[in-house]
C-alpha atoms as a PDB file:
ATOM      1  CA  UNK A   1      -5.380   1.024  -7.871  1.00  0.00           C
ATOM      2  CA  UNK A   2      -5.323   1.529 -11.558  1.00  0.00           C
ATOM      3  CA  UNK A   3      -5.943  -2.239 -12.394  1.00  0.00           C
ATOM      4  CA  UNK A   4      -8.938  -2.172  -9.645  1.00  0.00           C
ATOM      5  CA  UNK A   5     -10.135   0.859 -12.223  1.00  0.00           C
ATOM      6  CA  UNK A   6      -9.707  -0.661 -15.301  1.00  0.00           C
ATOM      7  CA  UNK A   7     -11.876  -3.308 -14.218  1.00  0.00           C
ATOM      8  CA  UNK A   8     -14.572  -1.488 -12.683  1.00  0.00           C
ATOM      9  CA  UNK A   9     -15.257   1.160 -15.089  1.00  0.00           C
ATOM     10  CA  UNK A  10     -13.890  -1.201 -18.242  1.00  0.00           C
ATOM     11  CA  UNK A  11     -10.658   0.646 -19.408  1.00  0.00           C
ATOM     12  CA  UNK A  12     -11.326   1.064 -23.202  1.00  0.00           C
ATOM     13  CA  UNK A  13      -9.148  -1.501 -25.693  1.00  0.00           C
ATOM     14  CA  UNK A  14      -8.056   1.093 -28.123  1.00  0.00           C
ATOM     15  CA  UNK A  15      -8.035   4.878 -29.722  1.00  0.00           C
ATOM     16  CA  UNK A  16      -8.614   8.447 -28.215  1.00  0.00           C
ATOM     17  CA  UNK A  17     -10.848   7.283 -25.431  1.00  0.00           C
ATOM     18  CA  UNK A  18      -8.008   4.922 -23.816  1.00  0.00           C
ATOM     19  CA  UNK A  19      -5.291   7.420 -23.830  1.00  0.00           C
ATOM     20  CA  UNK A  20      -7.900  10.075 -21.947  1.00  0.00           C
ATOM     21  CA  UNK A  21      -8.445   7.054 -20.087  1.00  0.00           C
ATOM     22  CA  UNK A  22      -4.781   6.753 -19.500  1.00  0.00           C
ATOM     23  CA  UNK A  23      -4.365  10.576 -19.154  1.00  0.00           C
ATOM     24  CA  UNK A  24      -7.592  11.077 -16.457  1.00  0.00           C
ATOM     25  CA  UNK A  25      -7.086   7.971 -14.329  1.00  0.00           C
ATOM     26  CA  UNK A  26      -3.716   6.750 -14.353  1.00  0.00           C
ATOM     27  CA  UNK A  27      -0.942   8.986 -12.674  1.00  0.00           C
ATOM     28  CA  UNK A  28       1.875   6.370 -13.941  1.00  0.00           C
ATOM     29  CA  UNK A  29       2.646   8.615 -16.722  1.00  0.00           C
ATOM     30  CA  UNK A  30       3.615  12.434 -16.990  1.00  0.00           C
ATOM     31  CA  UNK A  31       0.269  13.615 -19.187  1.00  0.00           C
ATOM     32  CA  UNK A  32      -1.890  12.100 -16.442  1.00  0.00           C
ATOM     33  CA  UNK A  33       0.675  13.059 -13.474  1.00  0.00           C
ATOM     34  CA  UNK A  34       0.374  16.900 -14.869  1.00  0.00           C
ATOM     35  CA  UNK A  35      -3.546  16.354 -15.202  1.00  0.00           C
ATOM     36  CA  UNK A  36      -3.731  15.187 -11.703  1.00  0.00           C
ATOM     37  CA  UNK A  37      -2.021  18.072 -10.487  1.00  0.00           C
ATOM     38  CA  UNK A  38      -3.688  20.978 -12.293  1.00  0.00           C
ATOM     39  CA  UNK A  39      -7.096  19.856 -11.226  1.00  0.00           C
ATOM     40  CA  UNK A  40      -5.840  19.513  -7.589  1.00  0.00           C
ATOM     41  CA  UNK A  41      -4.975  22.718  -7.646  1.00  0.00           C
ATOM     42  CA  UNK A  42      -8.366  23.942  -9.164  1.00  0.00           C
ATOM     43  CA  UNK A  43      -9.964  21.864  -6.372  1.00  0.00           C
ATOM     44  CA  UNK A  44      -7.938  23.770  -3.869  1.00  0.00           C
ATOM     45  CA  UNK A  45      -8.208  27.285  -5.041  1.00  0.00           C
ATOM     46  CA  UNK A  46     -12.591  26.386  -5.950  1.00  0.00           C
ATOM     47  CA  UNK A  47     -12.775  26.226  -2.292  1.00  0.00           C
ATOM     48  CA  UNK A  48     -10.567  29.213  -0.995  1.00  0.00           C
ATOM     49  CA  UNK A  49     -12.696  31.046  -3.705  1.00  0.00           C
ATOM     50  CA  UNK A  50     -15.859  29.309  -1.656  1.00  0.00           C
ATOM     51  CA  UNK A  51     -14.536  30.336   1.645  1.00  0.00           C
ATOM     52  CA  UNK A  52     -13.773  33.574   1.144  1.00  0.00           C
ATOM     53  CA  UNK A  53     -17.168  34.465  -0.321  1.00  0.00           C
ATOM     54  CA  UNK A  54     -18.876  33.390   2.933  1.00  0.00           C
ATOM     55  CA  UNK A  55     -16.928  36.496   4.616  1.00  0.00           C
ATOM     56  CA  UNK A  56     -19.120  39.809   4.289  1.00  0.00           C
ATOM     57  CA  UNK A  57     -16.328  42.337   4.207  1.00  0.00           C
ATOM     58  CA  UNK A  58     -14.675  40.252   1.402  1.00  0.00           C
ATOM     59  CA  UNK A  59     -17.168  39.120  -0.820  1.00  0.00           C
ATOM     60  CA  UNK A  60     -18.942  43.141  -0.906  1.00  0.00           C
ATOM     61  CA  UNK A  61     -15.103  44.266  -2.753  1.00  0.00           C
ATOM     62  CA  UNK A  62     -14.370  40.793  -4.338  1.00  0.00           C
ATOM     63  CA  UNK A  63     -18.243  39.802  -5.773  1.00  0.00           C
ATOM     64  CA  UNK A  64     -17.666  40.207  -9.701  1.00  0.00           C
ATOM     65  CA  UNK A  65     -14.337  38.264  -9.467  1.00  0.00           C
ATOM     66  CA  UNK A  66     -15.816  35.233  -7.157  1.00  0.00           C
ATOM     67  CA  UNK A  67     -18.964  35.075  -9.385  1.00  0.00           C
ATOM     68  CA  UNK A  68     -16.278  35.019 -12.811  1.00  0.00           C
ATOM     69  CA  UNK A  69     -14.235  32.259 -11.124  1.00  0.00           C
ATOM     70  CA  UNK A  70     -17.010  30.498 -10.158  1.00  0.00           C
ATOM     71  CA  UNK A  71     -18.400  30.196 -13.733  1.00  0.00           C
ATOM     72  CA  UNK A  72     -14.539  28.961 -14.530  1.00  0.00           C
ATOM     73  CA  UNK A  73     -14.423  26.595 -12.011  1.00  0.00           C
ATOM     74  CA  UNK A  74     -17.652  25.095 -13.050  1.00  0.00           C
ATOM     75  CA  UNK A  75     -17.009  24.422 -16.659  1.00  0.00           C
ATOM     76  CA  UNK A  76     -13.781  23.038 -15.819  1.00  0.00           C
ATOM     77  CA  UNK A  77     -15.582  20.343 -13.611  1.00  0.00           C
ATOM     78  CA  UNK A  78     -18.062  20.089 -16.266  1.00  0.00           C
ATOM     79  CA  UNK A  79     -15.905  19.218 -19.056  1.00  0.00           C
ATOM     80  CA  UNK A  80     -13.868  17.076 -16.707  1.00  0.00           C
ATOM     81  CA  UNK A  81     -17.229  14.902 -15.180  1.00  0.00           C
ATOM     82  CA  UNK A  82     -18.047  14.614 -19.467  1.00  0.00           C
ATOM     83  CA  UNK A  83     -14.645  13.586 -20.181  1.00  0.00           C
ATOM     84  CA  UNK A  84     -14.442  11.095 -17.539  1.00  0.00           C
ATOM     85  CA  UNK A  85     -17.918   9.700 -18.790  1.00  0.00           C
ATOM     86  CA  UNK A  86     -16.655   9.696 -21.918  1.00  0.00           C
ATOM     87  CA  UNK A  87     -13.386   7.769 -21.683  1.00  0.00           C
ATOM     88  CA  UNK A  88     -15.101   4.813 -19.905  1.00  0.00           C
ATOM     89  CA  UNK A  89     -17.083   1.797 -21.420  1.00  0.00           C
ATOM     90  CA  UNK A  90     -19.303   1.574 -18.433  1.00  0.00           C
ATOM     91  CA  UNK A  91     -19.912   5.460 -17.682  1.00  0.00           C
ATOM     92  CA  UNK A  92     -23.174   5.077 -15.397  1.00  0.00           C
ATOM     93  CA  UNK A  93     -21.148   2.683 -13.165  1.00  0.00           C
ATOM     94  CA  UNK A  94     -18.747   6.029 -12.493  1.00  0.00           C
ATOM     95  CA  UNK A  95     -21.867   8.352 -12.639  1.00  0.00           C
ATOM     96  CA  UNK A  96     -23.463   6.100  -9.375  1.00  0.00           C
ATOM     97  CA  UNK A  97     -19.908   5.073  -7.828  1.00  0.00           C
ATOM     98  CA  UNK A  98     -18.768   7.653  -4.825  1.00  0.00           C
ATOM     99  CA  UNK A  99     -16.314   9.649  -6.743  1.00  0.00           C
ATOM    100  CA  UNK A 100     -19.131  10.222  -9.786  1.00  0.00           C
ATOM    101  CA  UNK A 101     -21.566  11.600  -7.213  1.00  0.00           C
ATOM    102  CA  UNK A 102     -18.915  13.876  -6.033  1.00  0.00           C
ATOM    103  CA  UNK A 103     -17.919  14.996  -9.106  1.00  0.00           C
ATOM    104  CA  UNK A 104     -21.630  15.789  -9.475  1.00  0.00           C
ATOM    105  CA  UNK A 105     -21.825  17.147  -7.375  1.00  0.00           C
ATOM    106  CA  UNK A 106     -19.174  19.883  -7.030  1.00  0.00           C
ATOM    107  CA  UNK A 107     -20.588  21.281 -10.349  1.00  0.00           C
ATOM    108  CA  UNK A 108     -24.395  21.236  -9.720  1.00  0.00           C
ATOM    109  CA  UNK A 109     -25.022  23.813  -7.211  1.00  0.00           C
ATOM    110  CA  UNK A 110     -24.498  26.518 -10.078  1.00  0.00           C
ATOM    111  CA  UNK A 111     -26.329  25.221 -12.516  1.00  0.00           C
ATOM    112  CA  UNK A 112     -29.318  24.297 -10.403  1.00  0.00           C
ATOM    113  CA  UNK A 113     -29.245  28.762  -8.658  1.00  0.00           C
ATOM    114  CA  UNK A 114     -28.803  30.283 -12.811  1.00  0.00           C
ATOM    115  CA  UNK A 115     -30.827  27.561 -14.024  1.00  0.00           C
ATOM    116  CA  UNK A 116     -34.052  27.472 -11.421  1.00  0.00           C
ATOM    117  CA  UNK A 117     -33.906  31.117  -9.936  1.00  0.00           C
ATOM    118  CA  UNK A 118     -37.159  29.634  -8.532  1.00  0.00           C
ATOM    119  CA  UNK A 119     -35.047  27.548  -6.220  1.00  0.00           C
ATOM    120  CA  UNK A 120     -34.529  30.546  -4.349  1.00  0.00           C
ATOM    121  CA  UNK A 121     -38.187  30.524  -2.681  1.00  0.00           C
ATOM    122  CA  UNK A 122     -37.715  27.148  -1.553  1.00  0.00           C
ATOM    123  CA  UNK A 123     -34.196  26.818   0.077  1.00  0.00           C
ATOM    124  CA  UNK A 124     -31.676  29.703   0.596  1.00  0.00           C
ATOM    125  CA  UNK A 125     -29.613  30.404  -2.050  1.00  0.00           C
ATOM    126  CA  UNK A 126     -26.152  30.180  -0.182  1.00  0.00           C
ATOM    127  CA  UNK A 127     -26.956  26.828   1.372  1.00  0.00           C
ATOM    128  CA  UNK A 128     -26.661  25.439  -2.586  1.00  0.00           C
ATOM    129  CA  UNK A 129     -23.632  27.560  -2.961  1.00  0.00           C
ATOM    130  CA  UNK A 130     -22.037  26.261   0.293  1.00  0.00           C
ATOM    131  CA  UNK A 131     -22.181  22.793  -1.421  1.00  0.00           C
ATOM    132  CA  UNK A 132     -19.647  23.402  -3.401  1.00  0.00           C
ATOM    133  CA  UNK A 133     -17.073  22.662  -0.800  1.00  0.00           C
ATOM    134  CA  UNK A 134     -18.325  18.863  -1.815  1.00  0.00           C
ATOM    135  CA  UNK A 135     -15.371  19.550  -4.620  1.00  0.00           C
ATOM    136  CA  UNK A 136     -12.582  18.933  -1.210  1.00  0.00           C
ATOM    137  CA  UNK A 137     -13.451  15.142  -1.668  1.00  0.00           C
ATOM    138  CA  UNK A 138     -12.220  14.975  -4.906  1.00  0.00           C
ATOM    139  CA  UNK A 139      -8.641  15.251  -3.491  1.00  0.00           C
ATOM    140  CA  UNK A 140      -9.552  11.761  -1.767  1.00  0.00           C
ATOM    141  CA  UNK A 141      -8.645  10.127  -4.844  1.00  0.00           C
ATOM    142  CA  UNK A 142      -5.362  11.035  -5.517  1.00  0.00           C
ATOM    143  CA  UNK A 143      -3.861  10.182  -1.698  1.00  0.00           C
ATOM    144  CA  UNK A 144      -2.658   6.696  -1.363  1.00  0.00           C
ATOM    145  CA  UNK A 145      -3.015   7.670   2.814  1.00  0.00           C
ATOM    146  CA  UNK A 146      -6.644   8.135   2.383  1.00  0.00           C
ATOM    147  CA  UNK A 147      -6.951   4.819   0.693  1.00  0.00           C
ATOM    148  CA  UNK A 148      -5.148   3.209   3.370  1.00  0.00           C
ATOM    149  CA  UNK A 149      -7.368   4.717   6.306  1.00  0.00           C
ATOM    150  CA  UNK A 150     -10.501   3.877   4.434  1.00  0.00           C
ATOM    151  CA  UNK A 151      -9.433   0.370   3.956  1.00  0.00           C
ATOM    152  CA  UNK A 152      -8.207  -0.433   8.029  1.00  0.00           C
ATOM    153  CA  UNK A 153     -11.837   1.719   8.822  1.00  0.00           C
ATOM    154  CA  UNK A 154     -13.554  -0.734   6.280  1.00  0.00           C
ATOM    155  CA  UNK A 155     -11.959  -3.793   7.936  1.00  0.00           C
ATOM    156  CA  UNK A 156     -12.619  -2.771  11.275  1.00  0.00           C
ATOM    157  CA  UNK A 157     -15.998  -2.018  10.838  1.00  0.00           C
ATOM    158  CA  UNK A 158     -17.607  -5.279  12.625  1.00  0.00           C
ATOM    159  CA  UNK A 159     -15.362  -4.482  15.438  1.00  0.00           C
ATOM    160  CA  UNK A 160     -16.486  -0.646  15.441  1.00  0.00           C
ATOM    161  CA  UNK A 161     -20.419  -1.864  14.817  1.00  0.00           C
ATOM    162  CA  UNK A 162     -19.921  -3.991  17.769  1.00  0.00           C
ATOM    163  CA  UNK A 163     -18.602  -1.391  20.025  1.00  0.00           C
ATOM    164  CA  UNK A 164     -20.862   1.592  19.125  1.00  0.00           C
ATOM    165  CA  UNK A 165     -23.711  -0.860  19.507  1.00  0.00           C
ATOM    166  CA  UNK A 166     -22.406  -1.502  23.626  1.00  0.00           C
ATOM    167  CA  UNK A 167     -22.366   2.373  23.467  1.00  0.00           C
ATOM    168  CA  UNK A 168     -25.560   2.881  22.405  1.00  0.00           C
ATOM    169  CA  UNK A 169     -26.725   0.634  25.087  1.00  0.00           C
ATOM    170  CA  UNK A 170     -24.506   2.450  27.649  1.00  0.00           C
ATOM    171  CA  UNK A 171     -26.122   5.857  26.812  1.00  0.00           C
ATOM    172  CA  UNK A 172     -29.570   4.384  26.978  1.00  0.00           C
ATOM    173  CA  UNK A 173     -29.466   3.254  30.229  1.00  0.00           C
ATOM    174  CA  UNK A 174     -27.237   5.860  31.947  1.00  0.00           C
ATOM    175  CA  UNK A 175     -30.315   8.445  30.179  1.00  0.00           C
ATOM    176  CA  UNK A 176     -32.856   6.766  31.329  1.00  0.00           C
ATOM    177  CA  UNK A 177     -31.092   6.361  34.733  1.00  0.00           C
ATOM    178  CA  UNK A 178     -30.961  10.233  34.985  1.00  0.00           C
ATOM    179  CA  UNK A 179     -34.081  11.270  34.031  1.00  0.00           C
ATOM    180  CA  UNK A 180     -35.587   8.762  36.464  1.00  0.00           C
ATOM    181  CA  UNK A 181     -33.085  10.454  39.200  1.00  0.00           C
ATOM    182  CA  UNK A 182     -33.332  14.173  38.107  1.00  0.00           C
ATOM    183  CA  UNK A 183     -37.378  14.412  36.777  1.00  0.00           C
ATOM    184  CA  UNK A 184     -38.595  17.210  35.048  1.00  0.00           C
ATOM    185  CA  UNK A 185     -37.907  19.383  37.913  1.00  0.00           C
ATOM    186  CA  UNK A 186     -34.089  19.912  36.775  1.00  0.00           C
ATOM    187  CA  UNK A 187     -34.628  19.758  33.035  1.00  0.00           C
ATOM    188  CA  UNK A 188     -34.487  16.285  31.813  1.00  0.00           C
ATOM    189  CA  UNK A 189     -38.240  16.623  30.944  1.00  0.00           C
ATOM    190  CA  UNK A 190     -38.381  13.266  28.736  1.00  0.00           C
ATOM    191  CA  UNK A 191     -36.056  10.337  28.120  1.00  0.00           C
ATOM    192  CA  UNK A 192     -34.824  11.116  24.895  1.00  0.00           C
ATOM    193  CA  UNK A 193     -33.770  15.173  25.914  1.00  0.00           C
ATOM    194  CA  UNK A 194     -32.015  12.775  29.281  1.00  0.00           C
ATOM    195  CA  UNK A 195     -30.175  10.558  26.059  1.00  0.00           C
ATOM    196  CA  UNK A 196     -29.206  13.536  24.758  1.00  0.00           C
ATOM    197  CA  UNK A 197     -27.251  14.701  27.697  1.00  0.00           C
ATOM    198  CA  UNK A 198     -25.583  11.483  27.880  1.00  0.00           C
ATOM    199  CA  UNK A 199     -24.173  11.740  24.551  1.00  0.00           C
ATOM    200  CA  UNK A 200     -22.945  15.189  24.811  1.00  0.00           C
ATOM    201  CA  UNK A 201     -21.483  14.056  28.741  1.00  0.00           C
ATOM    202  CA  UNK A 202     -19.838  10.972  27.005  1.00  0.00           C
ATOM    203  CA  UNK A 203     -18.072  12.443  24.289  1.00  0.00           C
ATOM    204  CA  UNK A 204     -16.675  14.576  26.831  1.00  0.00           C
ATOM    205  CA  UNK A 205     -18.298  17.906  25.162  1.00  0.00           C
ATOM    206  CA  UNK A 206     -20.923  18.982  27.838  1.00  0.00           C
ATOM    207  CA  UNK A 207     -22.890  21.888  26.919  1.00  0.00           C
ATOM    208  CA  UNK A 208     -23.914  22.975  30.170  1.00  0.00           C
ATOM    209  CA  UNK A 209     -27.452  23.358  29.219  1.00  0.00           C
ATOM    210  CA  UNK A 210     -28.712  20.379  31.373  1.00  0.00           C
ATOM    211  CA  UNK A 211     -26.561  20.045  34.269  1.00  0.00           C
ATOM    212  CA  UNK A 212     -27.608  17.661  37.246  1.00  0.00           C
ATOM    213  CA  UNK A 213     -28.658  19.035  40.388  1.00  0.00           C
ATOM    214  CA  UNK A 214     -28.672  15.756  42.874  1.00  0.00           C
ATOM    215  CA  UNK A 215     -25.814  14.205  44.515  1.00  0.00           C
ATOM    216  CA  UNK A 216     -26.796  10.930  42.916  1.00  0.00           C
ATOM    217  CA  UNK A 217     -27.342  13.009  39.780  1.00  0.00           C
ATOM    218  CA  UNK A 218     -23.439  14.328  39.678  1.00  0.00           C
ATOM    219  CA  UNK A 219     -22.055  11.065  40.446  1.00  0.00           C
ATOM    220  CA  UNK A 220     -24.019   9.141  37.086  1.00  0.00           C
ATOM    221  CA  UNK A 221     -22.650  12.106  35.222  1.00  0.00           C
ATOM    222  CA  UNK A 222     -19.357  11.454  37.063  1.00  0.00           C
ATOM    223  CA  UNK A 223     -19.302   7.731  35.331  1.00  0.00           C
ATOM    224  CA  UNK A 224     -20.460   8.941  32.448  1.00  0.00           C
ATOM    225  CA  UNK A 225     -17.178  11.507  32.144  1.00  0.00           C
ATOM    226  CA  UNK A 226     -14.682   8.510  32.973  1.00  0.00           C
ATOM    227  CA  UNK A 227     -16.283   6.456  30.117  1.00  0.00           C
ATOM    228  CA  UNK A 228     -16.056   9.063  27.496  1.00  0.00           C
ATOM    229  CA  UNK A 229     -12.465   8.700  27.822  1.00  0.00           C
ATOM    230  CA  UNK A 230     -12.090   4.979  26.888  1.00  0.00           C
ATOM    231  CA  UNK A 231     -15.234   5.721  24.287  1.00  0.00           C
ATOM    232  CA  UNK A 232     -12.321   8.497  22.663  1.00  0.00           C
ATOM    233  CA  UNK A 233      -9.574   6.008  22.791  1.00  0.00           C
ATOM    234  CA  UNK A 234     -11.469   2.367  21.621  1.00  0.00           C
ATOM    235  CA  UNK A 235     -11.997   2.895  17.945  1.00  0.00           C
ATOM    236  CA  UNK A 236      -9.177   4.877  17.734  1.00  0.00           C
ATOM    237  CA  UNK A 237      -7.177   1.535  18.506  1.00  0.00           C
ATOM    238  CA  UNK A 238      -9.243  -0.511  16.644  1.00  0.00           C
ATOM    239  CA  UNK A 239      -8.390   1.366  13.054  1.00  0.00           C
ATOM    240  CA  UNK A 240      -4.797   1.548  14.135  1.00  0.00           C
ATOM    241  CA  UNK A 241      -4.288  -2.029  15.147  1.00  0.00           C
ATOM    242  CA  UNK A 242      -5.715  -2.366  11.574  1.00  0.00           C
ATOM    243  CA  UNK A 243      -3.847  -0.150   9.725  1.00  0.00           C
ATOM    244  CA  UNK A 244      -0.245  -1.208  11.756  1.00  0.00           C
ATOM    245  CA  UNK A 245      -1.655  -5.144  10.524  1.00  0.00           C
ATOM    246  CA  UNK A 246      -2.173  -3.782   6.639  1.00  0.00           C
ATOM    247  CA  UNK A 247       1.030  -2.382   6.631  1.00  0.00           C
ATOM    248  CA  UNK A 248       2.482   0.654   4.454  1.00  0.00           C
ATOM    249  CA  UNK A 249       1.140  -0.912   0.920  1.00  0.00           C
ATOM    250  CA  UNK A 250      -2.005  -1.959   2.533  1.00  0.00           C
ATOM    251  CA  UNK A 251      -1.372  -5.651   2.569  1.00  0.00           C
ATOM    252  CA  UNK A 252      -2.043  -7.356   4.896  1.00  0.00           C
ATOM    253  CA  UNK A 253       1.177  -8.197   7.530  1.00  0.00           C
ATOM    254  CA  UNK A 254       1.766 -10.930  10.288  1.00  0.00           C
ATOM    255  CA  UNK A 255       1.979  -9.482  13.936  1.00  0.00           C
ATOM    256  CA  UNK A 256       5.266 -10.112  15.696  1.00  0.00           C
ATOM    257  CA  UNK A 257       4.773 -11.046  19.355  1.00  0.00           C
ATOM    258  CA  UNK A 258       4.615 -14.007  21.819  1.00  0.00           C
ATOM    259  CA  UNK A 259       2.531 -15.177  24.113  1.00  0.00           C
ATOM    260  CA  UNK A 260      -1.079 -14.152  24.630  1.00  0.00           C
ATOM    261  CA  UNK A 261      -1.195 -11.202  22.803  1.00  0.00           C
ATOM    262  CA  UNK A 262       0.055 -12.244  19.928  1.00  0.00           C
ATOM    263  CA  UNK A 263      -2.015 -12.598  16.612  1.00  0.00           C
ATOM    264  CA  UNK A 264      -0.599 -15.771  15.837  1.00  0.00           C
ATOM    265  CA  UNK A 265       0.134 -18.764  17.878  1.00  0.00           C
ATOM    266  CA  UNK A 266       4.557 -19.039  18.608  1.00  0.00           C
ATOM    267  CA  UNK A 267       6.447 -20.931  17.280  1.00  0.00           C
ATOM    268  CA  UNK A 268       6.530 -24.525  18.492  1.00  0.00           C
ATOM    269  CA  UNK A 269      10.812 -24.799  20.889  1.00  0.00           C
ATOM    270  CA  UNK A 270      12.348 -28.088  18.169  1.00  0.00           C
ATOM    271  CA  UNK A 271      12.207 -31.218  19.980  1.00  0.00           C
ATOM    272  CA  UNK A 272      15.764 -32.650  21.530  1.00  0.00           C
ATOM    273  CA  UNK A 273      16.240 -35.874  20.264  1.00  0.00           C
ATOM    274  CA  UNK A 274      16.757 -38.326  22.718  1.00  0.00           C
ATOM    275  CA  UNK A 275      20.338 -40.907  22.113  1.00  0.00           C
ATOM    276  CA  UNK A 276      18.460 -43.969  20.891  1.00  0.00           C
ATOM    277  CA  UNK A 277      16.294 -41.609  18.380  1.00  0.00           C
ATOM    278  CA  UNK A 278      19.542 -40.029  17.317  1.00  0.00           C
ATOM    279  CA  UNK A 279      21.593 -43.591  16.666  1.00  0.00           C
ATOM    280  CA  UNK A 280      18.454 -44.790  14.948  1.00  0.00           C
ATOM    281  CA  UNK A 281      18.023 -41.901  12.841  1.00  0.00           C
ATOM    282  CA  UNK A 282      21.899 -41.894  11.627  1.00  0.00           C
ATOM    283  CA  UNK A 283      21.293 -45.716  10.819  1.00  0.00           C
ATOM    284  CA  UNK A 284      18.656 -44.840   8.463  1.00  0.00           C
ATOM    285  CA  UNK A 285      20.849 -42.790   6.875  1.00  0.00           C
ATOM    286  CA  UNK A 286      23.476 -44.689   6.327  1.00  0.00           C
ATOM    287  CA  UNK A 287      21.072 -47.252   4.520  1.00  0.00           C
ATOM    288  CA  UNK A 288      19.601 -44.541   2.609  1.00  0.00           C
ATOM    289  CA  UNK A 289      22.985 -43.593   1.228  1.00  0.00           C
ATOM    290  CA  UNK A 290      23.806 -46.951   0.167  1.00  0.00           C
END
């Protein structure tokens, strides 16, 4: 992982700027293991301080203090998104790479509400507050698990495309199917509000605010039940077939196994010679050795 970021983001050669590099993105040593963990746990308690000021009750005692340690948290994240510009030789590669944007922004929502007050007439002031709880995803970096799942997801994806493709397809039909069967009558007034209700049947959620009425009706909704099960279980194999092939250092590994299922072909049984094979091959020998 740390030569994969040297190379993207061009680890400087020399001076202050490659030991903050060292210090900011490389855990191998005990500056940048100790700066890994303070800022995880400034991550963690930025979004307890977040969640608690969405409770009424809490945030009418607690208000002064959340709005102080929100100011903290922000110029902490501030002077850490500037020093991790800083330290780089190619810093608008990390400002448009996924961990850049999150580090944007988990320190933009206050600056945009006490910069642009105006802001307030356009969109609600909380829903720009809520987005601070963007500032969880900076944890993703420091988990070598994380890595790992995002790396079997990223290898499966064909497989996944493929398969939520056929379900796409499946919920298509089976919609259209229903509202042709149940009509306006019973609620499924168009083909897309029937789709709907095939998606919420097949991931086995079911709202109960369009429930079919026919016989014919209950048994397409019946099918479409069953099949939420396997749609649950199919990509759930799929990343954990890859991740089991990957292995725990995320290389990839050989499957054991014979036969059909196996990932590779077996292992050819050694041929038997047969007497004459065996006399001629110790003749050879014997003229080879002299």
């Amino acid at each position: 992982m740390s030569s994969v970021t040297d190379a993207r983001f061009d680890k400087p050669a020399h001076g202050w700027r490659r030991t903050l590099f060292t210090v900011i993105f490389e855990a191998d040593t005990r500056a940048g293991l100790m700066f890994d963990l303070a800022l995880i746990a400034v991550i963690v308690t930025s979004v307890l301080v977040v969640i608690l000021d969405s409770v009424q009750s809490i945030r009418e005692h607690w208000r002064p203090l959340f709005s102080a340690l929100e100011w903290v948290f922000t110029i902490l994240f501030t002077l850490e998104y500037i020093a991790r510009l800083s330290c780089v030789n190619k810093p608008l590669r990390y400002a448009l790479s996924f961990y850049g944007v999150i580090d944007l922004l988990a320190l933009l929502p206050t600056f945009l509400v006490a910069f642009a007050p105006e802001l307030a007439y356009l969109i609600d002031v909380r829903i720009l507050r809520l987005l601070r709880v963007f500032r969880i995803f900076k944890l993703s970096r420091y988990s070598v698990e994380y890595r790992a799942l995002v790396s079997a997801v990223a290898a499966s994806r064909r497989k996944i495309t493929v398969f939520v493709g056929f379900v796409m397809l499946v919920v298509l039909v089976m919609g259209t199917l229903m509202y042709v069967v149940e009509g306006p009558v019973h609620g499924f007034t168009s083909i897309p509000v029937a789709i709907y209700w095939a998606i919420s049947t097949m991931a086995t959620v079911g709202f109960g605010d369009l429930v079919p009425k026919t016989d014919l009706g209950r048994a397409i909704a019946s099918v479409m039940m069953l099949l939420g099960w396997g749609v649950l279980a199919v990509p759930t194999g799929i990343v954990t077939a890859e991740m089991a092939r990957r292995g725990p250092d995320d290389e990839v590994m050989p499957l054991a196994g014979r036969g059909i299922l196996a990932m590779t072909p077996p292992a050819a049984p050694p041929r038997r010679l047969t007497p004459a094979a065996r006399r001629r091959a110790l003749a050879q020998h014997r003229r080879g050795g002299r």
